[in-house]
Protein backbone atom coordinates (compact mmCIF):
# COMPACT_ATOMS: atom_id res chain seq x y z
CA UNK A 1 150.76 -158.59 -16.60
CA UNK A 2 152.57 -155.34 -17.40
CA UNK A 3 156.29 -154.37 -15.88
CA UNK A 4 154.35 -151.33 -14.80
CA UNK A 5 151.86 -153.38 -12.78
CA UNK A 6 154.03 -155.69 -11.49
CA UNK A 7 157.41 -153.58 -10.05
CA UNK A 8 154.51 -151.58 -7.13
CA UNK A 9 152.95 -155.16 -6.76
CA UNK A 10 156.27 -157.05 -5.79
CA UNK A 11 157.00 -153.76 -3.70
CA UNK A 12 154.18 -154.44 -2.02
CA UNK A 13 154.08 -157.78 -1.33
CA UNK A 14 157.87 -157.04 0.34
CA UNK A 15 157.25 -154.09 2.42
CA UNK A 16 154.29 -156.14 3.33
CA UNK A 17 156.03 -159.61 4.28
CA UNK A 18 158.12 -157.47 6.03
CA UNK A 19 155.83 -155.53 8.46
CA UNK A 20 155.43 -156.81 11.79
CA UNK A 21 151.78 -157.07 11.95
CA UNK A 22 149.89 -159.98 14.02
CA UNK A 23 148.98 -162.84 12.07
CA UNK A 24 145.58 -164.14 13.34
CA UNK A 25 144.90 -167.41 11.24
CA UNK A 26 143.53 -171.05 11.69
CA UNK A 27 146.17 -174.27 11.22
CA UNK A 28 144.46 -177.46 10.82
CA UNK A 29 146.09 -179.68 13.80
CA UNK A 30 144.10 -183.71 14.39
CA UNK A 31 141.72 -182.60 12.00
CA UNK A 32 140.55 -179.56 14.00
CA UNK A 33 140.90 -176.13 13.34
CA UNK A 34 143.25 -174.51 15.79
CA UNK A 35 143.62 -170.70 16.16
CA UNK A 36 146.94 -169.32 16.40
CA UNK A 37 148.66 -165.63 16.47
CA UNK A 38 152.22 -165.74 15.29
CA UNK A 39 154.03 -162.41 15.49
CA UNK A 40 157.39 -161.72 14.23
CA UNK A 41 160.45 -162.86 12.75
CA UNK A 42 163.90 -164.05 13.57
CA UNK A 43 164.74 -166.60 16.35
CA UNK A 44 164.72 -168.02 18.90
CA UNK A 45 160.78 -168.63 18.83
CA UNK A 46 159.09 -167.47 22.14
CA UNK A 47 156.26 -169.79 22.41
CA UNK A 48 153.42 -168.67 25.28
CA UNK A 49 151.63 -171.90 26.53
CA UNK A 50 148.64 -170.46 28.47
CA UNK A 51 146.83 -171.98 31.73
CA UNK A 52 144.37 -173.86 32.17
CA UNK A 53 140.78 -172.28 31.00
CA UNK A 54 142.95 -169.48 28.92
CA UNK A 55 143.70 -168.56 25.50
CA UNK A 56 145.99 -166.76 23.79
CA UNK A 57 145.00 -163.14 24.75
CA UNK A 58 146.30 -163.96 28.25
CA UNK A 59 149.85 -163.16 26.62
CA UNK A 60 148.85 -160.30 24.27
CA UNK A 61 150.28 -157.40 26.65
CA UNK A 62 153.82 -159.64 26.68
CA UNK A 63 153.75 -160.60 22.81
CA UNK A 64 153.06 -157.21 21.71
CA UNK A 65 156.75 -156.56 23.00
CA UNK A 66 158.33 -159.59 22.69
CA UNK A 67 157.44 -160.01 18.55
CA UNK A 68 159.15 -156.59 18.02
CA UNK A 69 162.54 -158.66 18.89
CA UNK A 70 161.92 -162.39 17.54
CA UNK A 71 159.30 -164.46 16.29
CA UNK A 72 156.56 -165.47 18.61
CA UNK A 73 153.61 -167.58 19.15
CA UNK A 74 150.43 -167.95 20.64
CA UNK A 75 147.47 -170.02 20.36
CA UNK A 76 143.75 -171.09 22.04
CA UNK A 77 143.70 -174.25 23.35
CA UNK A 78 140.98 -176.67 22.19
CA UNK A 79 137.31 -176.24 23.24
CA UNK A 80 138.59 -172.84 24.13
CA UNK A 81 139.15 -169.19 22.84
CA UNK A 82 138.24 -169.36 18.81
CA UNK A 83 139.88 -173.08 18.47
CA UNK A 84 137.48 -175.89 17.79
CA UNK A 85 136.50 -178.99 20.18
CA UNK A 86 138.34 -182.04 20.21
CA UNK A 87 137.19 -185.23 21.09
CA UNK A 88 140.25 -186.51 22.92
CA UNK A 89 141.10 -186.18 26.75
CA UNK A 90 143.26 -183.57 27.65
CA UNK A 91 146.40 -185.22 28.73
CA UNK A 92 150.08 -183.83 28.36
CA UNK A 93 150.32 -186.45 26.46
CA UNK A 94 147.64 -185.16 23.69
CA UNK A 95 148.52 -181.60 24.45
CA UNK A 96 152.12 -182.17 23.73
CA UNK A 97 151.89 -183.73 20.51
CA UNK A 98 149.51 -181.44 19.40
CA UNK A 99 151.95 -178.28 19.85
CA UNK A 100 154.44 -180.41 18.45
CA UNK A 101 152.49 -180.19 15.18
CA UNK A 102 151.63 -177.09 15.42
CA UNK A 103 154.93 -176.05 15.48
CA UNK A 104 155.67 -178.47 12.54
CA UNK A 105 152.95 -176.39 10.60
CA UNK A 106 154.57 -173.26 11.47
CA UNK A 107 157.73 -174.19 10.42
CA UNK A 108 159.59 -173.83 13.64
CA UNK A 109 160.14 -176.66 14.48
CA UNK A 110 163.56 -177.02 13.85
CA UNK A 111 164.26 -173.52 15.07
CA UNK A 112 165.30 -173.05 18.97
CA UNK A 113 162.44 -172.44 21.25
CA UNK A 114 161.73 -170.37 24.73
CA UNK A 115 158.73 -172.08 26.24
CA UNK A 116 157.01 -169.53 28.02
CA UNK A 117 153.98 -171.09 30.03
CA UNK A 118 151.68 -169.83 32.59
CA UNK A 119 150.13 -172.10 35.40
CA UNK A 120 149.10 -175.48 33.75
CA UNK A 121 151.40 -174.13 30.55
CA UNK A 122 154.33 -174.60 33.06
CA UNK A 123 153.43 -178.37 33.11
CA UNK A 124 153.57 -178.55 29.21
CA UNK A 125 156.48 -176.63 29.34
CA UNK A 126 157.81 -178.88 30.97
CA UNK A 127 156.74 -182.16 29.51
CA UNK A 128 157.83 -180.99 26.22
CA UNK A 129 160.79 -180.75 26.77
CA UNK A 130 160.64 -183.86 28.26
CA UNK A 131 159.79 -185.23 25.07
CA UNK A 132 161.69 -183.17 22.72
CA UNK A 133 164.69 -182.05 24.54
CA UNK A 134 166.63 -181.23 21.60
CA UNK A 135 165.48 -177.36 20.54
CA UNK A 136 164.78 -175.99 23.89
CA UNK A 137 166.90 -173.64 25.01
CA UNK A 138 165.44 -172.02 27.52
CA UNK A 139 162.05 -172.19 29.80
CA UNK A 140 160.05 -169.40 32.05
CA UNK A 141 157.86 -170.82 33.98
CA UNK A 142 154.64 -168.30 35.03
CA UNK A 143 153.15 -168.89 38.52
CA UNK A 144 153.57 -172.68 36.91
CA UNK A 145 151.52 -175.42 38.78
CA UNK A 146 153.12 -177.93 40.89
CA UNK A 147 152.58 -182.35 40.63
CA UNK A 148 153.06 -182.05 44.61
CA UNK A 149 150.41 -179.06 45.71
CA UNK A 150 147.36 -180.92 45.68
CA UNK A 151 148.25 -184.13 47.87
CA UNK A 152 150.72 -181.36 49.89
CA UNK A 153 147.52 -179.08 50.44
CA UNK A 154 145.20 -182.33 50.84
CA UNK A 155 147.33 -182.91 54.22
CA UNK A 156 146.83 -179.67 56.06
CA UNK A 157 142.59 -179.98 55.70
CA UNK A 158 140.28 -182.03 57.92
CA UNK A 159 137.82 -184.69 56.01
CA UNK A 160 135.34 -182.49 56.49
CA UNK A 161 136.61 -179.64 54.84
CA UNK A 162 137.70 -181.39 52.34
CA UNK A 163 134.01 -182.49 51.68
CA UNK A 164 133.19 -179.58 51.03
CA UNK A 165 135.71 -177.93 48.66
CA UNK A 166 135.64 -180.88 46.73
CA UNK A 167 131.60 -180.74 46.32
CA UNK A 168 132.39 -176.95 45.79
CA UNK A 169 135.02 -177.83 42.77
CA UNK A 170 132.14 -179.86 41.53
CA UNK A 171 129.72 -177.93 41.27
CA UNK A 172 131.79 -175.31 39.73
CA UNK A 173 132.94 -177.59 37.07
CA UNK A 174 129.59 -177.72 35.86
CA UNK A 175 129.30 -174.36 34.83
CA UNK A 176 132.61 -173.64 33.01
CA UNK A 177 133.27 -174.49 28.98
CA UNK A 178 133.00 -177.77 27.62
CA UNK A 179 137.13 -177.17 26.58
CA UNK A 180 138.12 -175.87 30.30
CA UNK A 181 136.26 -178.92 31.99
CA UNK A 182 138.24 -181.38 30.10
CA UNK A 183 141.33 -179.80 31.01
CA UNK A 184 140.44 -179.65 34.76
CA UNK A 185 139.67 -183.75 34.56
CA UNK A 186 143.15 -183.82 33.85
CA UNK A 187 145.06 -182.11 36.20
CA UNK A 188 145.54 -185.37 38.30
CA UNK A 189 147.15 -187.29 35.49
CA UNK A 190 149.22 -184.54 34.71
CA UNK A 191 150.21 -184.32 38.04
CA UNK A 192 150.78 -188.30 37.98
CA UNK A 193 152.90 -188.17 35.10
CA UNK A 194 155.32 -185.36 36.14
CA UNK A 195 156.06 -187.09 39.24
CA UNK A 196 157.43 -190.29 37.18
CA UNK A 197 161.24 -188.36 36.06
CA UNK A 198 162.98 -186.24 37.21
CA UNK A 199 163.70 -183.19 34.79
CA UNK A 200 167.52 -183.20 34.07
CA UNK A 201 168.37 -180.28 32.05
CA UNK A 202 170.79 -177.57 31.87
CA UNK A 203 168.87 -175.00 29.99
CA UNK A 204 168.29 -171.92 31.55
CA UNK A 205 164.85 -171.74 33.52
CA UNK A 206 163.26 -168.76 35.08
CA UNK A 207 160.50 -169.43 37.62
CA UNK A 208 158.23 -166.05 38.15
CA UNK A 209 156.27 -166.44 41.56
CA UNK A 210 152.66 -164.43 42.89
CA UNK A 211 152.84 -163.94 46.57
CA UNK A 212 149.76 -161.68 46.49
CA UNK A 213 147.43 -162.96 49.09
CA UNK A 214 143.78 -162.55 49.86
CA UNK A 215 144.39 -162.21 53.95
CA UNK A 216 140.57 -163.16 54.11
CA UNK A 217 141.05 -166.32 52.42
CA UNK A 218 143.03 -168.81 54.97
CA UNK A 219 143.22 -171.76 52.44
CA UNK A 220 144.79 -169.50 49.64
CA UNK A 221 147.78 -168.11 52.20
CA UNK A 222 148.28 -171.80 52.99
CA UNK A 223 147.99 -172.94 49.33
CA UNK A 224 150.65 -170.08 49.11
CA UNK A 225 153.10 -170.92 51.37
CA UNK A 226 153.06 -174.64 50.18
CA UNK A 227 153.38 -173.26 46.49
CA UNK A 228 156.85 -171.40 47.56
CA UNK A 229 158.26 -174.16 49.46
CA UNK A 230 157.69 -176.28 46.18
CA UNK A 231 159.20 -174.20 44.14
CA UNK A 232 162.10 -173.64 46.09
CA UNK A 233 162.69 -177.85 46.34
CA UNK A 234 162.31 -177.52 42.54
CA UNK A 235 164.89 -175.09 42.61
CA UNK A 236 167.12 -177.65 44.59
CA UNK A 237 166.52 -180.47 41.76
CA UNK A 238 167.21 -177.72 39.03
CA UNK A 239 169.53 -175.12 40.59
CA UNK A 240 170.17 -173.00 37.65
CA UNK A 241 166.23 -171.99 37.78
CA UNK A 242 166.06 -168.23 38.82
CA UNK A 243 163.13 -167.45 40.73
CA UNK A 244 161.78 -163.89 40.54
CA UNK A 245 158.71 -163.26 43.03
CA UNK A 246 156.27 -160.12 43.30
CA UNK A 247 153.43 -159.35 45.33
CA UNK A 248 151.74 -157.05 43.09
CA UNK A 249 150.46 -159.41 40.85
CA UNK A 250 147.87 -162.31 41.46
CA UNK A 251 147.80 -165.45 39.89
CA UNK A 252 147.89 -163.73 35.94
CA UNK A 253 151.33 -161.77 36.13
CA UNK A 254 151.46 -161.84 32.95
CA UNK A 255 148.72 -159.58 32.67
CA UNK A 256 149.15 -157.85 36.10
CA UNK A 257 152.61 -156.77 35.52
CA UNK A 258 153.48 -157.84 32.09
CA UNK A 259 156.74 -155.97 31.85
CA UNK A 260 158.08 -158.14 34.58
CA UNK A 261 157.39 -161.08 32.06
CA UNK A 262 159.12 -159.37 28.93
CA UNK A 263 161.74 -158.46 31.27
CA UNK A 264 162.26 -162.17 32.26
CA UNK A 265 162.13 -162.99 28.14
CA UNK A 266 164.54 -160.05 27.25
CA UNK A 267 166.86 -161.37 29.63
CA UNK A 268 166.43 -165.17 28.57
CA UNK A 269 167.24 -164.08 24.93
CA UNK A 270 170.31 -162.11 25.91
CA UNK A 271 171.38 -165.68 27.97
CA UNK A 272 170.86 -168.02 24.88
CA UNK A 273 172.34 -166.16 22.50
């Protein structure tokens, strides 16, 4: 190839390396294809861990921001979003060692990470770093679900009410996605397992917290008020967890009032550095 050609190629291929443009690709993780958006450079690594039933456009809003400062990931779950089935169950277990191979793929895994995770990402959040303690430095935890709130909530219904919410749950099952319904036959295990250690950590943790109710819904303002009692015992267990609370957002703040979110992350950063 001639100098001529080669000098505006290499220029290219810089400029272009260098651009902070979302890169939408598939990594190969238990021998299924997995789809992942990473999105800029430098580190820490912000890592969004979505909730149950969600992919990675739950955090796009957030990202967006976020990847202009550091490098950040995202990814769909398997069985949902572009990312293929997988045959085995979805335990924090499975779910765990997957993203630790992800990250293995994507190179950062020996960079420090900010586990950001939303609902049932608050319990892998959580569990990873149970497991691999040593490059988290920091955690924020999104409306994150709770090992206690379904025996807590169990207590305040009668038998026959919860008859029926359970044959509601049921039925509902049925008709979501293959990926989402394996996730859901999970929950109790995951709830299982987080209740056998304690999490001993001194990492920073930020706890954000929807107190938007539906006043016509009784069960959800109790489910509510059990949710912020939990959190605040959490709080006891881990005391340097900030909890920031709105009530403009439901369940999704991240989407609802995503600048709250990169204002949470903007402020971890500044603390870890």
């Amino acid at each position: 190839m001639h100098h001529t050609v080669l000098l505006p190629l290499l220029v290219f291929l810089i400029f272009s390396s260098c651009s902070n443009e979302p890169h939408y690709h598939f990594v190969k993780i238990r021998g299924k294809q997995q789809h992942v958006l990473t999105w800029g450079k430098g580190e820490p690594v912000v890592v969004f861990l979505s909730g149950g039933g969600s992919g990675l456009k739950d955090f796009k809003p957030v990202q967006q921001v976020i990847c202009k400062t550091t490098k950040t990931i995202s990814y769909d779950k398997f069985g949902l979003g572009k990312s293929e089935l997988i045959d085995t169950p979805r335990t924090l277990e499975n779910i765990t060692e997957e993203l630790q191979e992800l990250l293995e793929k994507e190179e950062s895994i020996d960079m420090p990470l900010i586990l950001v995770g939303h609902s049932m990402g608050g319990y892998v959040a959580r569990y990873y770093l149970h497991r691999y303690p040593e490059n988290v430095i920091g955690i924020i935890l999104i409306d994150p679900g709770s090992e206690f709130l379904h025996e807590e909530y169990r207590k305040t219904r009668t038998e026959k009410e919860l008859q029926e919410e359970d044959s509601l749950l049921s039925a509902q099952i049925k008709r979501i996605p293959k990926g989402f319904q394996m996730e859901v036959n999970a929950y109790n295990q995951h709830d299982s397992l987080l209740q056998t250690f304690a999490m001993e950590t001194t990492i920073p943790i930020t706890l954000l917290e929807s107190n938007s109710i539906d006043e016509n819904d009784p069960s959800e303002k109790k489910l509510i008020e059990i949710q912020k009692r939990l959190y605040r015992e959490f709080q006891k267990k881990v005391p340097q967890t900030k909890i920031i609370s709105t009530s403009k957002s439901g369940h999704f703040i991240q989407l609802d009032e995503p600048n709250l979110v990169i204002g949470a992350i903007h402020e971890m950063l500044v603390k870890v550095q």
